[in-house]
C-alpha atoms as a PDB file:
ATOM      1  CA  UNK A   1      -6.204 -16.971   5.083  1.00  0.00           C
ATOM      2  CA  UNK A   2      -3.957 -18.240   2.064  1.00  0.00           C
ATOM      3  CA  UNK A   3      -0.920 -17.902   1.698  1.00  0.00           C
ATOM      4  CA  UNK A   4       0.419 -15.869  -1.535  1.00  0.00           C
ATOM      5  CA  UNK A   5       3.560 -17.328  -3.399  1.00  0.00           C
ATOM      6  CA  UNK A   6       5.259 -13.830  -3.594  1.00  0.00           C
ATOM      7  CA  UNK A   7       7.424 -15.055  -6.974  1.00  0.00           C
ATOM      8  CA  UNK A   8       4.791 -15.553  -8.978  1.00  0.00           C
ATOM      9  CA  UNK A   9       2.110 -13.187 -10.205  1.00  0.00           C
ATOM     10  CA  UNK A  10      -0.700 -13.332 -12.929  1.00  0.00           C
ATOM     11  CA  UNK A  11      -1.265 -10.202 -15.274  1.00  0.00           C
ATOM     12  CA  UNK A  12      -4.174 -10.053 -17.144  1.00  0.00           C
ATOM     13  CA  UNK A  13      -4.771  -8.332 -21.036  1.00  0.00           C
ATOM     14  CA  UNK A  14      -8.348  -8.446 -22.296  1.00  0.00           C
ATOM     15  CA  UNK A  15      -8.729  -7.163 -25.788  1.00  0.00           C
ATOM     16  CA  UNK A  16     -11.877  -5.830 -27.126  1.00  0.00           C
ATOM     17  CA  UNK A  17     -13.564  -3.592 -29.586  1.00  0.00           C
ATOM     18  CA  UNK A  18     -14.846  -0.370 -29.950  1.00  0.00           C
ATOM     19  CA  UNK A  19     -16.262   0.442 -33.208  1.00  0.00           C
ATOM     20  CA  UNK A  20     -13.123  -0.706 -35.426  1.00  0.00           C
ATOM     21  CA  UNK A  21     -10.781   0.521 -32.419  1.00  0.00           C
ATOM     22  CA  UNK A  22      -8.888  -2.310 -30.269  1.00  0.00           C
ATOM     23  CA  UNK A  23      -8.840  -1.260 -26.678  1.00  0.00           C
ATOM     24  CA  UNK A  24      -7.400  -2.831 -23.757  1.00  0.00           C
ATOM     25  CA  UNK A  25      -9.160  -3.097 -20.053  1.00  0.00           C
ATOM     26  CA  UNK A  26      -6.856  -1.385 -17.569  1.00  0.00           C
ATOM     27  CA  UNK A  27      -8.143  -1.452 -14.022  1.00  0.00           C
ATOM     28  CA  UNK A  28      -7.665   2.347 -11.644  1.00  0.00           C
ATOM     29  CA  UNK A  29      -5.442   2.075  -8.904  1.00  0.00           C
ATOM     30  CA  UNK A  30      -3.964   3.248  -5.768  1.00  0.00           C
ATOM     31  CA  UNK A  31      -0.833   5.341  -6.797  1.00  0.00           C
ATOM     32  CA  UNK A  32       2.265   5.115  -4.753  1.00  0.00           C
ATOM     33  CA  UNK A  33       5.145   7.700  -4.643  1.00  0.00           C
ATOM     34  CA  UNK A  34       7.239   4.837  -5.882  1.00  0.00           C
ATOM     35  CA  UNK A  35       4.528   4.493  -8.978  1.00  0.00           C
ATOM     36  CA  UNK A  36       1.784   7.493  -9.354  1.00  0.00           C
ATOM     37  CA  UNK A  37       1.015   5.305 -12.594  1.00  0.00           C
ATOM     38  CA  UNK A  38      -3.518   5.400 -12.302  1.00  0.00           C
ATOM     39  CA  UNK A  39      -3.679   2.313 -14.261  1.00  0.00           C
ATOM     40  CA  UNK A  40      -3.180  -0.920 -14.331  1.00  0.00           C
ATOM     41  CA  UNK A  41      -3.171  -4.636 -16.167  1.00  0.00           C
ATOM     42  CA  UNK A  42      -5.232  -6.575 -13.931  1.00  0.00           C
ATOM     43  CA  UNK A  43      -3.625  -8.605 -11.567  1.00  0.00           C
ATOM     44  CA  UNK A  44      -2.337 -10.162  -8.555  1.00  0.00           C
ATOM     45  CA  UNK A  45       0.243 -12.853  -6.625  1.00  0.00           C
ATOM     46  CA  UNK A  46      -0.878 -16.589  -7.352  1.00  0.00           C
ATOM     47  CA  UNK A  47      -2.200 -18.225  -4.049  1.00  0.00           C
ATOM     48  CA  UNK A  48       0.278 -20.922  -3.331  1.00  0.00           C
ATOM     49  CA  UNK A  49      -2.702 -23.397  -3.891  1.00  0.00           C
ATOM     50  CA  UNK A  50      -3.813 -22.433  -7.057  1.00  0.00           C
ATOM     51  CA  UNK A  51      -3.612 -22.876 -10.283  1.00  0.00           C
ATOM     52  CA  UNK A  52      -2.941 -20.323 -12.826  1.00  0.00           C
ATOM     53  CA  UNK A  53      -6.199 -21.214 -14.511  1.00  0.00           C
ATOM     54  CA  UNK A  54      -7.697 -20.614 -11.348  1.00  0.00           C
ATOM     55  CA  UNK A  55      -5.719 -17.146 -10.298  1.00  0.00           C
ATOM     56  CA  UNK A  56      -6.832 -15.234 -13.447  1.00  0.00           C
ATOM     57  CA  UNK A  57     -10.510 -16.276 -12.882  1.00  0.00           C
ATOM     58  CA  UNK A  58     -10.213 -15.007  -9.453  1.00  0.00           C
ATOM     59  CA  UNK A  59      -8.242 -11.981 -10.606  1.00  0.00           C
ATOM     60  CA  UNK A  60     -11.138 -10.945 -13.070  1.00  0.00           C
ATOM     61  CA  UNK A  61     -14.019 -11.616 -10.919  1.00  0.00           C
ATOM     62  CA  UNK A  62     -12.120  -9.734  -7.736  1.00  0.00           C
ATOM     63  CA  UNK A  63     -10.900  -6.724 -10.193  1.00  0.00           C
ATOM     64  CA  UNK A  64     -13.246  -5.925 -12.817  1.00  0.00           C
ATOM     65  CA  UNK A  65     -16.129  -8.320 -11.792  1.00  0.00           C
ATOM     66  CA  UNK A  66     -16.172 -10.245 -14.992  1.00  0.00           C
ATOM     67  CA  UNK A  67     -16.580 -13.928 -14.677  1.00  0.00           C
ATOM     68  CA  UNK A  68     -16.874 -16.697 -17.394  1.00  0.00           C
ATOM     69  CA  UNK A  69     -14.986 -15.472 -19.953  1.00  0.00           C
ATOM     70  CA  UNK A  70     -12.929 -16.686 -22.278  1.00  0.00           C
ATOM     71  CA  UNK A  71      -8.942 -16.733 -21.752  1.00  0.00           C
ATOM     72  CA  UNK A  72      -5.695 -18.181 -23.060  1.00  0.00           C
END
């Protein structure tokens, strides 16, 4: 299993469109007592072996299932 680097983490903001509305993707969630928030920015912890290039592609595919897009 790898190992997570628990000091650094990755959020994620995609922006897209909706007629002439901008809208951002938020992901659902577990709530917690400590944060009944129901949703998120997707992300995670960085793998100690990754890149960050490599952390939000995994983030995206593993949380919303998108893959080859386009980020900066």
């Amino acid at each position: 299993m790898k190992e997570l680097n628990p000091h650094v983490s990755v959020d994620c903001v995609v922006f897209g469109y909706d007629s002439d509305k901008l809208k951002v993707l938020l992901v659902e969630r577990q709530g917690t007592k400590a944060s009944p928030s129901k949703y998120k920015l997707p992300g995670d912890l960085v793998y100690e072996d990754e890149d960050l290039d490599e952390a939000v592609a995994r983030v995206m595919k593993t949380l919303t299932g998108l893959k080859d897009i386009f980020f900066k």
